[in-house]
PDB file of N, CA and C in Angstrom:
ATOM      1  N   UNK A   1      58.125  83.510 118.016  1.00  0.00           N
ATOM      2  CA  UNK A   1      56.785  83.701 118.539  1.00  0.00           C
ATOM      3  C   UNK A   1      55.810  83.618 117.379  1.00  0.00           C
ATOM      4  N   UNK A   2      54.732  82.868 117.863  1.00  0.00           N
ATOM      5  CA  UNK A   2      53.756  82.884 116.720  1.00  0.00           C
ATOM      6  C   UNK A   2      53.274  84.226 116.538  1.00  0.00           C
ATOM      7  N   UNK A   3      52.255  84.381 114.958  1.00  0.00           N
ATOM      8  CA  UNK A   3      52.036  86.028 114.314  1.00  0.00           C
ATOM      9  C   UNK A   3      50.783  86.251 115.781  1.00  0.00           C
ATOM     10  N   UNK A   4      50.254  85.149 116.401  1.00  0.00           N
ATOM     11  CA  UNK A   4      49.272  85.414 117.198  1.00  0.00           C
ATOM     12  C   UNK A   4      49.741  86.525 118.502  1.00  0.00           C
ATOM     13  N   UNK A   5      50.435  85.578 118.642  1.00  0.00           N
ATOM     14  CA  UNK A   5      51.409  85.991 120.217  1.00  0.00           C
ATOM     15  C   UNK A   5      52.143  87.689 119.662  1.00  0.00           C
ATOM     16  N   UNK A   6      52.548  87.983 118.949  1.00  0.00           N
ATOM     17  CA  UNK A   6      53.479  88.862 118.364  1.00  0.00           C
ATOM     18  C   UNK A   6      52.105  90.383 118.336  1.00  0.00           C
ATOM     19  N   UNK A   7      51.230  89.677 117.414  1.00  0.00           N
ATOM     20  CA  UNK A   7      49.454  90.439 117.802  1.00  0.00           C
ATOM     21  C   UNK A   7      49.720  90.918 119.068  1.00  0.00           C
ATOM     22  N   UNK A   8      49.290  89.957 119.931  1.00  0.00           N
ATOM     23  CA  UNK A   8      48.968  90.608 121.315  1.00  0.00           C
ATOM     24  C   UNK A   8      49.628  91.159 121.733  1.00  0.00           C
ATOM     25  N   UNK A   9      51.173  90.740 122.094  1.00  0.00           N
ATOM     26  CA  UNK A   9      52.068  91.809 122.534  1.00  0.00           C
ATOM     27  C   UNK A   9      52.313  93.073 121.712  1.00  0.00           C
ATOM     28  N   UNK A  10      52.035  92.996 120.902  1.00  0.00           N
ATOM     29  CA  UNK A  10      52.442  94.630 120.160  1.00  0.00           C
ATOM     30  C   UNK A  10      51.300  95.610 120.383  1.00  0.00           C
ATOM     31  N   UNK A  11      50.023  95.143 120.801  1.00  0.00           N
ATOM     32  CA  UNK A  11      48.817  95.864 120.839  1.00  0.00           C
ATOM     33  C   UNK A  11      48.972  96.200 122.711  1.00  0.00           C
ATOM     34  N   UNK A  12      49.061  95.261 123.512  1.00  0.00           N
ATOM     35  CA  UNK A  12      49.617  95.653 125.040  1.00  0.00           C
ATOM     36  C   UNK A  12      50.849  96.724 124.997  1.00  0.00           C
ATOM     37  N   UNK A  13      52.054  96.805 123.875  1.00  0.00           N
ATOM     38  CA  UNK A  13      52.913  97.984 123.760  1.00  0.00           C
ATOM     39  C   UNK A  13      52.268  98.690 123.484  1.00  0.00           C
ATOM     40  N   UNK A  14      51.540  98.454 122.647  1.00  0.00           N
ATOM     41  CA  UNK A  14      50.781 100.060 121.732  1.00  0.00           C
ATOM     42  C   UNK A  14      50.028 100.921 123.141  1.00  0.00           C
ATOM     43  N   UNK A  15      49.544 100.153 124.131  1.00  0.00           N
ATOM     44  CA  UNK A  15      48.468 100.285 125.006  1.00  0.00           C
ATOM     45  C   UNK A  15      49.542 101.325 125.924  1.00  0.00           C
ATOM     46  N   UNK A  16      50.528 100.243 126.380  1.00  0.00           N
ATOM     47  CA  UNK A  16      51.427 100.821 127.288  1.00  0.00           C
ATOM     48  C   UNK A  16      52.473 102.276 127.246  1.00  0.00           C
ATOM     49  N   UNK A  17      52.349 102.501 125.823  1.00  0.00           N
ATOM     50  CA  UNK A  17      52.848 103.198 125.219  1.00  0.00           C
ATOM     51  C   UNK A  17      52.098 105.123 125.304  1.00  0.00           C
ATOM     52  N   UNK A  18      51.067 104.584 124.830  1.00  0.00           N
ATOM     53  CA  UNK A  18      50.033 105.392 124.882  1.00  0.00           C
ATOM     54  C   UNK A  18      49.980 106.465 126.907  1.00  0.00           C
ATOM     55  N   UNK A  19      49.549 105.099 127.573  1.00  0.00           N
ATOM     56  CA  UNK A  19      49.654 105.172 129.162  1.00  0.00           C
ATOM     57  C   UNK A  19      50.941 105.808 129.898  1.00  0.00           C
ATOM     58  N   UNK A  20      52.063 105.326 129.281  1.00  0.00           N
ATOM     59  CA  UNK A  20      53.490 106.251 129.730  1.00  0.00           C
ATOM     60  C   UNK A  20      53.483 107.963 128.978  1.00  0.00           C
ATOM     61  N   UNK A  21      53.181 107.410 127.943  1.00  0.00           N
ATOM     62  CA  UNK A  21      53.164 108.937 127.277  1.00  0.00           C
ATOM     63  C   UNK A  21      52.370 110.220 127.916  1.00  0.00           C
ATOM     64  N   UNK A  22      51.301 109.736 127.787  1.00  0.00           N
ATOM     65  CA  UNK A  22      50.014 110.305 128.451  1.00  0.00           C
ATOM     66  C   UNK A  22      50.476 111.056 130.236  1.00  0.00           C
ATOM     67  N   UNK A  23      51.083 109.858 130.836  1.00  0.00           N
ATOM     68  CA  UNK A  23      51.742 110.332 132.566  1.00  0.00           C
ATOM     69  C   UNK A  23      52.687 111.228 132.490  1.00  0.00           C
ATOM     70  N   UNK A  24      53.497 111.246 131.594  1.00  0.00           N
ATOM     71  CA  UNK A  24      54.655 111.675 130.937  1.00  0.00           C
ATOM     72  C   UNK A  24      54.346 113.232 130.709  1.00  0.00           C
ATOM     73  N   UNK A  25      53.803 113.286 129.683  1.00  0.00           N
ATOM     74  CA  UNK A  25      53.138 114.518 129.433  1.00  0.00           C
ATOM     75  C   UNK A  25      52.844 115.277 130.371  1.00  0.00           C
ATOM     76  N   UNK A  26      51.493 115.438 131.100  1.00  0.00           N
ATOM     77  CA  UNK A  26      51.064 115.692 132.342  1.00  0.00           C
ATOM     78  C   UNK A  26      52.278 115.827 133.075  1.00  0.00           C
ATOM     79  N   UNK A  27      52.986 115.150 133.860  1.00  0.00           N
ATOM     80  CA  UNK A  27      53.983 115.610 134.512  1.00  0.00           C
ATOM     81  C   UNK A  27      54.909 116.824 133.925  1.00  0.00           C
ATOM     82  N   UNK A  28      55.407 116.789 132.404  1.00  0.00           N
ATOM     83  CA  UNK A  28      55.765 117.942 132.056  1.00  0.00           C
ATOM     84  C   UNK A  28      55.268 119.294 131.595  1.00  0.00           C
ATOM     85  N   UNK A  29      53.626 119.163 131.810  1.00  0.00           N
ATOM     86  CA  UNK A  29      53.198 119.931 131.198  1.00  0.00           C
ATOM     87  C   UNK A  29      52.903 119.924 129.985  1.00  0.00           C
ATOM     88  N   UNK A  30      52.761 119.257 128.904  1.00  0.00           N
ATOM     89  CA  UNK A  30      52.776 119.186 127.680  1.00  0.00           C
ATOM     90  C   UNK A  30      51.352 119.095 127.263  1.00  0.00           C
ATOM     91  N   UNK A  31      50.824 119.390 125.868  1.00  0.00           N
ATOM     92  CA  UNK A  31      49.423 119.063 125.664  1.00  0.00           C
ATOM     93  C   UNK A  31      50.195 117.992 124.333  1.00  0.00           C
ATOM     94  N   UNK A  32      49.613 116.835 124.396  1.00  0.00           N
ATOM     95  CA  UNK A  32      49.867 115.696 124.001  1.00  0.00           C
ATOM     96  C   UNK A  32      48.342 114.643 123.723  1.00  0.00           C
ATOM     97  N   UNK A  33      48.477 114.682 122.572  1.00  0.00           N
ATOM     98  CA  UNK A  33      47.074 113.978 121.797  1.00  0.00           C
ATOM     99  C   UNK A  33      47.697 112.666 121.485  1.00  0.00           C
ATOM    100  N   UNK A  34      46.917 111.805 122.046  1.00  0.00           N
ATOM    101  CA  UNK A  34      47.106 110.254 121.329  1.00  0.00           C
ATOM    102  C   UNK A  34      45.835 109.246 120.510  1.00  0.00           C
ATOM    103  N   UNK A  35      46.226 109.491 119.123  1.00  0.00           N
ATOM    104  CA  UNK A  35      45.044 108.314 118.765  1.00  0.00           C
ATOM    105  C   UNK A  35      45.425 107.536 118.087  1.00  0.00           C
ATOM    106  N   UNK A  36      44.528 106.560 118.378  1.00  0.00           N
ATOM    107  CA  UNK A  36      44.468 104.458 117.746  1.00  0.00           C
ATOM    108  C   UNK A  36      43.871 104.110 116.632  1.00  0.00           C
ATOM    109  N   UNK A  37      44.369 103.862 115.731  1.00  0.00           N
ATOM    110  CA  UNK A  37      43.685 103.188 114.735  1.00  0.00           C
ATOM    111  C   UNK A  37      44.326 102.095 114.388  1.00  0.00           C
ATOM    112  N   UNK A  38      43.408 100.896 115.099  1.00  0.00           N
ATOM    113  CA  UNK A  38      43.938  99.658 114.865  1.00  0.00           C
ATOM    114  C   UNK A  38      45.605  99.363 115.256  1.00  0.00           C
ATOM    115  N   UNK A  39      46.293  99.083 114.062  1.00  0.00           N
ATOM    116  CA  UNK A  39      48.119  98.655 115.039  1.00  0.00           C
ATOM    117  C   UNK A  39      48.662 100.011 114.626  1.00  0.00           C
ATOM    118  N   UNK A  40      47.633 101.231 114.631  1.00  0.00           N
ATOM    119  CA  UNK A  40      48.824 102.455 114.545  1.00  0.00           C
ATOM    120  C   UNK A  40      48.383 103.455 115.621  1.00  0.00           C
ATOM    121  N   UNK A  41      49.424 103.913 116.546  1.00  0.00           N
ATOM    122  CA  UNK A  41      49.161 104.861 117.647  1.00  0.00           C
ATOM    123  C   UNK A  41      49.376 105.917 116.802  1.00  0.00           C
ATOM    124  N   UNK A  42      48.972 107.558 116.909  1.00  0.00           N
ATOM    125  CA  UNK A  42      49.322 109.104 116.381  1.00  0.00           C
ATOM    126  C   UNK A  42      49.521 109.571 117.509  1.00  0.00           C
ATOM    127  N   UNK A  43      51.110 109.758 117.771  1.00  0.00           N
ATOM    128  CA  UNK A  43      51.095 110.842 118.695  1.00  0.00           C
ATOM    129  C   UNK A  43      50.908 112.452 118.412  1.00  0.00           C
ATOM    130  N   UNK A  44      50.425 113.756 118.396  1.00  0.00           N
ATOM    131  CA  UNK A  44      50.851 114.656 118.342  1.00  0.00           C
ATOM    132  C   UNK A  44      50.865 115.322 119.790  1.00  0.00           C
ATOM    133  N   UNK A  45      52.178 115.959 119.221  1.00  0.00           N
ATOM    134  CA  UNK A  45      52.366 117.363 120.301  1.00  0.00           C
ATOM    135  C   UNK A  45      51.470 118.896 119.659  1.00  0.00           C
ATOM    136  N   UNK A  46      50.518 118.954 120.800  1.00  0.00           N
ATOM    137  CA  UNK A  46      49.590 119.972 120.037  1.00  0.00           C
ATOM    138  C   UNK A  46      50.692 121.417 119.943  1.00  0.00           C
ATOM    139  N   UNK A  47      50.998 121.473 121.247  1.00  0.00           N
ATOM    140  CA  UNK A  47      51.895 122.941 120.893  1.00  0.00           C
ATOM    141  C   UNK A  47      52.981 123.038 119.570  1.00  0.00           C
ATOM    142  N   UNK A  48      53.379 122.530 118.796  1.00  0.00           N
ATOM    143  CA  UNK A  48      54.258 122.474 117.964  1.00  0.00           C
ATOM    144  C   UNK A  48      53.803 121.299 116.444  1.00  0.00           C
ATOM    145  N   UNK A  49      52.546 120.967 116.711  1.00  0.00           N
ATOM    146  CA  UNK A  49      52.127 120.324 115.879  1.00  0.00           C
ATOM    147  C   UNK A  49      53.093 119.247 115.547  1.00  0.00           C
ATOM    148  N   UNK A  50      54.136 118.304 115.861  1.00  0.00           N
ATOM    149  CA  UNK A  50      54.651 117.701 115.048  1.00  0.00           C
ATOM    150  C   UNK A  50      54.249 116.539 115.849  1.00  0.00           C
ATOM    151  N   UNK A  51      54.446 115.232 114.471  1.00  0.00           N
ATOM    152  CA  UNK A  51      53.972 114.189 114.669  1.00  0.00           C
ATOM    153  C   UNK A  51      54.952 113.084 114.797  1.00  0.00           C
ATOM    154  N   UNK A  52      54.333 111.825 115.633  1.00  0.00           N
ATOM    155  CA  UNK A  52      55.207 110.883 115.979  1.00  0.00           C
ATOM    156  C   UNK A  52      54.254 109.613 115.548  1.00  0.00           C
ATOM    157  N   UNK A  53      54.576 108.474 114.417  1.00  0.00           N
ATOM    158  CA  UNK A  53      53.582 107.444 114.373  1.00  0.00           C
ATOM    159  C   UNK A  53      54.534 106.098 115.024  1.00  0.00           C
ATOM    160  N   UNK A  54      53.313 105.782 115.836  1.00  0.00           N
ATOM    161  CA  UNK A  54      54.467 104.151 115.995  1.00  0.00           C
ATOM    162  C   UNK A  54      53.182 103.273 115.882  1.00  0.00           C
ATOM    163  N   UNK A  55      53.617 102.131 115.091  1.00  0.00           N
ATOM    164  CA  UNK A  55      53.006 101.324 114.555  1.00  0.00           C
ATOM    165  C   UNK A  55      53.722  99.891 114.129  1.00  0.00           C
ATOM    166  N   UNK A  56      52.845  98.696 114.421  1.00  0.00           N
ATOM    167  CA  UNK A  56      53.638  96.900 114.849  1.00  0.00           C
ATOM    168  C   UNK A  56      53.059  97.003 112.981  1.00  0.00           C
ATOM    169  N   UNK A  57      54.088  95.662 112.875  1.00  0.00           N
ATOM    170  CA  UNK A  57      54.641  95.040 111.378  1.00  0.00           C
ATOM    171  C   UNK A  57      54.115  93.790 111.366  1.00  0.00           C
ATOM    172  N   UNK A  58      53.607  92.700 111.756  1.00  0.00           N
ATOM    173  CA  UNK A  58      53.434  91.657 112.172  1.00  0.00           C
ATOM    174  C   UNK A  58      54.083  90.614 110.729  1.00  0.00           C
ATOM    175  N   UNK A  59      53.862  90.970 109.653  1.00  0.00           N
ATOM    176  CA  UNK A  59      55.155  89.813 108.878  1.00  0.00           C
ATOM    177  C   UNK A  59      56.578  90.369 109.357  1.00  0.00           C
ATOM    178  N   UNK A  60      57.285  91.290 110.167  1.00  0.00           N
ATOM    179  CA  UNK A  60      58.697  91.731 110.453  1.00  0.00           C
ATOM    180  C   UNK A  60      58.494  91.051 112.044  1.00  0.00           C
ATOM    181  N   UNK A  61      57.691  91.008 112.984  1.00  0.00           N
ATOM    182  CA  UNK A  61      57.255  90.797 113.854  1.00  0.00           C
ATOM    183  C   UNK A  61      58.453  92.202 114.596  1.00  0.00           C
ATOM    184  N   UNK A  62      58.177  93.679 114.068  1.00  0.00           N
ATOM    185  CA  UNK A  62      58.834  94.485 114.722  1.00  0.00           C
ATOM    186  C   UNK A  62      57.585  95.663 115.035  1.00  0.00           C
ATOM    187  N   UNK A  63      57.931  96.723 115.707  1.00  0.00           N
ATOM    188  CA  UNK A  63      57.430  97.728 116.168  1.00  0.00           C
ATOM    189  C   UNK A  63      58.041  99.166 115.443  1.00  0.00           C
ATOM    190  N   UNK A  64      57.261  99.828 114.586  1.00  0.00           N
ATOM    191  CA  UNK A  64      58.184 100.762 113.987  1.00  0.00           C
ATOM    192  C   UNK A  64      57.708 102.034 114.333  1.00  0.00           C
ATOM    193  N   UNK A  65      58.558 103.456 114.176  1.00  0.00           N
ATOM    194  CA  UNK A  65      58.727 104.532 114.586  1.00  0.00           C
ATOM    195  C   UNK A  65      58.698 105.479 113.602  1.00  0.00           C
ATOM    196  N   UNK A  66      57.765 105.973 113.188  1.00  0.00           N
ATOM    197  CA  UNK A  66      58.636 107.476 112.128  1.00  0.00           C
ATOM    198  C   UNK A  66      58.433 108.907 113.036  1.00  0.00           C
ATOM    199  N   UNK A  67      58.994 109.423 113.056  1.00  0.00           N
ATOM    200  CA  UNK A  67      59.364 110.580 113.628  1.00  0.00           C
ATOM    201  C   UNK A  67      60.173 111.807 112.628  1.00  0.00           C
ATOM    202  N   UNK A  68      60.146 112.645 112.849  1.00  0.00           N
ATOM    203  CA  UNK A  68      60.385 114.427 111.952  1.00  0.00           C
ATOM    204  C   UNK A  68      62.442 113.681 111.728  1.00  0.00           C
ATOM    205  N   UNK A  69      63.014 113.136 112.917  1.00  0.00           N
ATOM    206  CA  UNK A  69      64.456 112.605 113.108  1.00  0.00           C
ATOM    207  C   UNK A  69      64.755 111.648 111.851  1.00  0.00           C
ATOM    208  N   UNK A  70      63.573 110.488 111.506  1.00  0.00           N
ATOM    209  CA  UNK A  70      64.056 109.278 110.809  1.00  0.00           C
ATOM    210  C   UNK A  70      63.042 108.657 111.082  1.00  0.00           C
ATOM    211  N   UNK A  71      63.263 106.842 110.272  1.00  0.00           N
ATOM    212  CA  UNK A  71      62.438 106.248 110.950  1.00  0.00           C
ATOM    213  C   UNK A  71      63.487 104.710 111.529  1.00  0.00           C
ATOM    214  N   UNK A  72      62.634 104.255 112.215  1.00  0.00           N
ATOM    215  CA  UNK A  72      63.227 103.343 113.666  1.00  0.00           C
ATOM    216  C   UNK A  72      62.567 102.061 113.594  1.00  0.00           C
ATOM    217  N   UNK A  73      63.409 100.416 113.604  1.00  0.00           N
ATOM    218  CA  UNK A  73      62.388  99.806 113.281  1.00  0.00           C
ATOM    219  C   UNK A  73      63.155  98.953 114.917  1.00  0.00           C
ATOM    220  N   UNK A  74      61.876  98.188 115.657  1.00  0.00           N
ATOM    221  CA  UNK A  74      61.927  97.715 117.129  1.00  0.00           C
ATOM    222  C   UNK A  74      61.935  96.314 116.621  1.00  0.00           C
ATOM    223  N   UNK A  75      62.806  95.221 117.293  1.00  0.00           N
ATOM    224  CA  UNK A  75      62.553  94.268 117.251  1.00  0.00           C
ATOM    225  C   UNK A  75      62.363  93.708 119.111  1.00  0.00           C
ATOM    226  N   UNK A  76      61.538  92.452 119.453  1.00  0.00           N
ATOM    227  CA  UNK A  76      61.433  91.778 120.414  1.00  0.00           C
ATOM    228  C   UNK A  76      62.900  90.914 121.178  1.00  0.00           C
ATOM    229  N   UNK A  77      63.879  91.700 121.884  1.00  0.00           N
ATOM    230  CA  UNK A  77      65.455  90.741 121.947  1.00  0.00           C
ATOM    231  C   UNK A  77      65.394  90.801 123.929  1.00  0.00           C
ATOM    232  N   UNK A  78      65.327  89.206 124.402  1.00  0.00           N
ATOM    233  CA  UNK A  78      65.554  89.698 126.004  1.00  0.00           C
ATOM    234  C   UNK A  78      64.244  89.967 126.877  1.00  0.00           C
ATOM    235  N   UNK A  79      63.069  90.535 125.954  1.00  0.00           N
ATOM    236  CA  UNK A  79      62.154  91.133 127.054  1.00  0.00           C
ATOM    237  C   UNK A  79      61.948  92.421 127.011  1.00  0.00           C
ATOM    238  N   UNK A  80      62.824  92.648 125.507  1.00  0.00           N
ATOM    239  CA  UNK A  80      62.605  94.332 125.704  1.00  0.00           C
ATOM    240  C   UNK A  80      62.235  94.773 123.758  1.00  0.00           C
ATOM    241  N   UNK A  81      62.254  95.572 123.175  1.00  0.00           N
ATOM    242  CA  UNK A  81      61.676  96.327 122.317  1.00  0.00           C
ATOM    243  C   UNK A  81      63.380  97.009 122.020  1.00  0.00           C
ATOM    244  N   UNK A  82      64.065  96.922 121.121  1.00  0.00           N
ATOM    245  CA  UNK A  82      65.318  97.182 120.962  1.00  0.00           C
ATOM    246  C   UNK A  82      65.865  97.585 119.417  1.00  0.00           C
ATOM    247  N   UNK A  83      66.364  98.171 118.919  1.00  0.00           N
ATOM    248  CA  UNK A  83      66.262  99.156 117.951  1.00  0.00           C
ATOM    249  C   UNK A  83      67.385  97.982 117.155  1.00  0.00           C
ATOM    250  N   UNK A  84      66.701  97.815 115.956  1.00  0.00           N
ATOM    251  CA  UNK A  84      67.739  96.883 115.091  1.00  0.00           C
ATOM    252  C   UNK A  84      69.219  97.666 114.378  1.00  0.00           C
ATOM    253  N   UNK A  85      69.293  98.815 114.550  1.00  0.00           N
ATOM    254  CA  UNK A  85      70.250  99.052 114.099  1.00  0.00           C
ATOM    255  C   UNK A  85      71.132  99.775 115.070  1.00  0.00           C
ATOM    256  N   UNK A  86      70.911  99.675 116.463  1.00  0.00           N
ATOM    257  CA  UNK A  86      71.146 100.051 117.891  1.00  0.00           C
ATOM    258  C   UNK A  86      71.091  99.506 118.570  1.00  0.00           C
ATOM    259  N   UNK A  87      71.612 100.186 120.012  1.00  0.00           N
ATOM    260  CA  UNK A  87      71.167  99.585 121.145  1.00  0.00           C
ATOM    261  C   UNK A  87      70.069 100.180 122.475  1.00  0.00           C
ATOM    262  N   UNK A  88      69.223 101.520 121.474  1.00  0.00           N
ATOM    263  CA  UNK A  88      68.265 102.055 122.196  1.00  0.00           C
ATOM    264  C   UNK A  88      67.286 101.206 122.611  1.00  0.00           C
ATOM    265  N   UNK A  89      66.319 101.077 123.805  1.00  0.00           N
ATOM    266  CA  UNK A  89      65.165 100.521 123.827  1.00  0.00           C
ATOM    267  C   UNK A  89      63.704 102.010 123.355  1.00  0.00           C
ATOM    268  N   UNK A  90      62.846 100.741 122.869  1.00  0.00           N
ATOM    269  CA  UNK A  90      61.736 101.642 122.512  1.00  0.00           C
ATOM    270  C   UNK A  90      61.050 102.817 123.179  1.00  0.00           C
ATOM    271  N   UNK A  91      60.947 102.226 124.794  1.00  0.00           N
ATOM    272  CA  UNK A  91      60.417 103.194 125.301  1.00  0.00           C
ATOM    273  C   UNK A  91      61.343 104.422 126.153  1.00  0.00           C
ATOM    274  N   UNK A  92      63.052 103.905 125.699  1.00  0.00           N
ATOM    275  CA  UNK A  92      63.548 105.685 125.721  1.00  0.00           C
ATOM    276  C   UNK A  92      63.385 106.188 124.248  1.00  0.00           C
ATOM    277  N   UNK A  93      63.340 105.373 123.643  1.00  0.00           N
ATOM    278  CA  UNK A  93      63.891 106.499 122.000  1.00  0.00           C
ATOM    279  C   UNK A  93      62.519 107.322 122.571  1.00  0.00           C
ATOM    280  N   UNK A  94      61.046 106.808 122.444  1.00  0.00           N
ATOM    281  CA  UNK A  94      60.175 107.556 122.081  1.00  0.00           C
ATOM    282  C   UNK A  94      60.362 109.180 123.389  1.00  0.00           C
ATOM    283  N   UNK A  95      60.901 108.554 124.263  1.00  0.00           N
ATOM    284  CA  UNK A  95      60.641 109.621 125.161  1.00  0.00           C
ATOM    285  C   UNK A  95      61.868 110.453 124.486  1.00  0.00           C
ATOM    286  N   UNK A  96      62.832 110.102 123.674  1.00  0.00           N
ATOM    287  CA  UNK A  96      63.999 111.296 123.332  1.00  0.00           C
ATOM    288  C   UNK A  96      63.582 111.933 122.140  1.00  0.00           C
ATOM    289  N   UNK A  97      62.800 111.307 121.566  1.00  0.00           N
ATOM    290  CA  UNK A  97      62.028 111.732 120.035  1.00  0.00           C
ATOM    291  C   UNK A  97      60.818 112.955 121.012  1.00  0.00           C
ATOM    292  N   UNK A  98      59.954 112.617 121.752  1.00  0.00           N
ATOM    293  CA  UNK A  98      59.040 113.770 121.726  1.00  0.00           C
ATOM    294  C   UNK A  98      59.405 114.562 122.634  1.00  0.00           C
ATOM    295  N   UNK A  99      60.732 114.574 123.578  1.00  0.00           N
ATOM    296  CA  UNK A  99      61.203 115.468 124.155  1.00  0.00           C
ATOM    297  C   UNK A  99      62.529 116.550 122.989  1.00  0.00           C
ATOM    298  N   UNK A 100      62.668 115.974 121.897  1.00  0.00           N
ATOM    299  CA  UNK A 100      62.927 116.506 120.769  1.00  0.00           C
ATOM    300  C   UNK A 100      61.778 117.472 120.606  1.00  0.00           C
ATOM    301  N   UNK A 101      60.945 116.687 120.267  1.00  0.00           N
ATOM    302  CA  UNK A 101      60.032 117.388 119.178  1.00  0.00           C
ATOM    303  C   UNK A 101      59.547 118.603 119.843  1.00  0.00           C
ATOM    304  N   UNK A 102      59.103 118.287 121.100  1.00  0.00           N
ATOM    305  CA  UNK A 102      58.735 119.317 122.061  1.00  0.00           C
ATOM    306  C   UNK A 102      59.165 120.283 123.092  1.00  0.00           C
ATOM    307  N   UNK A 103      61.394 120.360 123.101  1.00  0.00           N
ATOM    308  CA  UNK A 103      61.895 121.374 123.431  1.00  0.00           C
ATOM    309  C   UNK A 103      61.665 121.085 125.298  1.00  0.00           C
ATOM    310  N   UNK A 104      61.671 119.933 125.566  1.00  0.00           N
ATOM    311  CA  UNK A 104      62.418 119.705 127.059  1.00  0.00           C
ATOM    312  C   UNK A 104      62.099 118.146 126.691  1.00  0.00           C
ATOM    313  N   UNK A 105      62.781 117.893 128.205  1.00  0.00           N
ATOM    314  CA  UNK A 105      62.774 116.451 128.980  1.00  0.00           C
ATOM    315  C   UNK A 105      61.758 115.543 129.104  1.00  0.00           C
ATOM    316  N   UNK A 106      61.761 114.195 128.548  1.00  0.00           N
ATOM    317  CA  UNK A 106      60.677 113.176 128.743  1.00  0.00           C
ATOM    318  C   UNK A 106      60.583 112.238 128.853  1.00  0.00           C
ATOM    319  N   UNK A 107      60.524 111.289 129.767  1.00  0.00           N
ATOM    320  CA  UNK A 107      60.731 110.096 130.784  1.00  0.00           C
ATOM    321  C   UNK A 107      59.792 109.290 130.417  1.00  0.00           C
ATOM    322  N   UNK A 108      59.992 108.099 129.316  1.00  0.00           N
ATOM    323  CA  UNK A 108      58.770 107.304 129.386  1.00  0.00           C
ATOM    324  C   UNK A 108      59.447 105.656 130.125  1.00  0.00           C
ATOM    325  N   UNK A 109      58.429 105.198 130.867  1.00  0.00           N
ATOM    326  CA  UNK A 109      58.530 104.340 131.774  1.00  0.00           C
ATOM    327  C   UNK A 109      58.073 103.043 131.295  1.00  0.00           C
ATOM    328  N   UNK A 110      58.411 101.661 130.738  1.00  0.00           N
ATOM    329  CA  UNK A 110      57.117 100.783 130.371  1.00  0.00           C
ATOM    330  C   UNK A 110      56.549 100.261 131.582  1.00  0.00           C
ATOM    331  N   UNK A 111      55.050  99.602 131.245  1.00  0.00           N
ATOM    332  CA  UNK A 111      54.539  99.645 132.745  1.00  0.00           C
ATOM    333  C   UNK A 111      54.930  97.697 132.985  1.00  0.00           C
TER     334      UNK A 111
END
């Protein structure tokens, strides 16, 4: 994929990302802050303060993760967002990372 194409789709994840999290939250109750700066989302979990950054690479053409656990780098395989040194997809790790961080269950959905 061109660096163009790789742009857009990682900024529609970033978007979508944000939007599952956000439903996600709310359904569990959680107070959950999300902000954008440019290709980096900040998640925090306000109750426990800890932080989750996910943020696109565009010379790796991957999607990366640091989290309190490690950090996680996403590549594009199939149609999906898929963990290069695994076989997690992106949008469970993140939901097993802030249901980590935040002490229950969290279901993120891509849209």
């Amino acid at each position: 994929m061109t660096e163009s194409e790789f742009l857009d789709l990682a900024d529609t994840t970033l978007n979508d990302i944000e939007r599952a999290l956000e439903a996600a939250a709310d359904a569990a109750g959680l107070d959950v802050e999300c902000s954008r700066a440019g290709n980096v989302l900040e998640i925090e979990l306000i109750d426990t303060g800890a932080k989750i950054i996910v943020n696109s690479q565009a010379p790796m053409q991957e999607i990366w993760v640091a989290a309190r656990s490690g950090g996680f780098h996403y590549k594009r395989f199939a149609g999906r967002w898929q963990d290069t040194r695994g076989d997690e997809e992106l949008f469970a790790a993140l939901g097993r990372l802030v249901g980590d961080q935040a002490g229950c269950a969290i279901r993120l959905e891509p849209a």
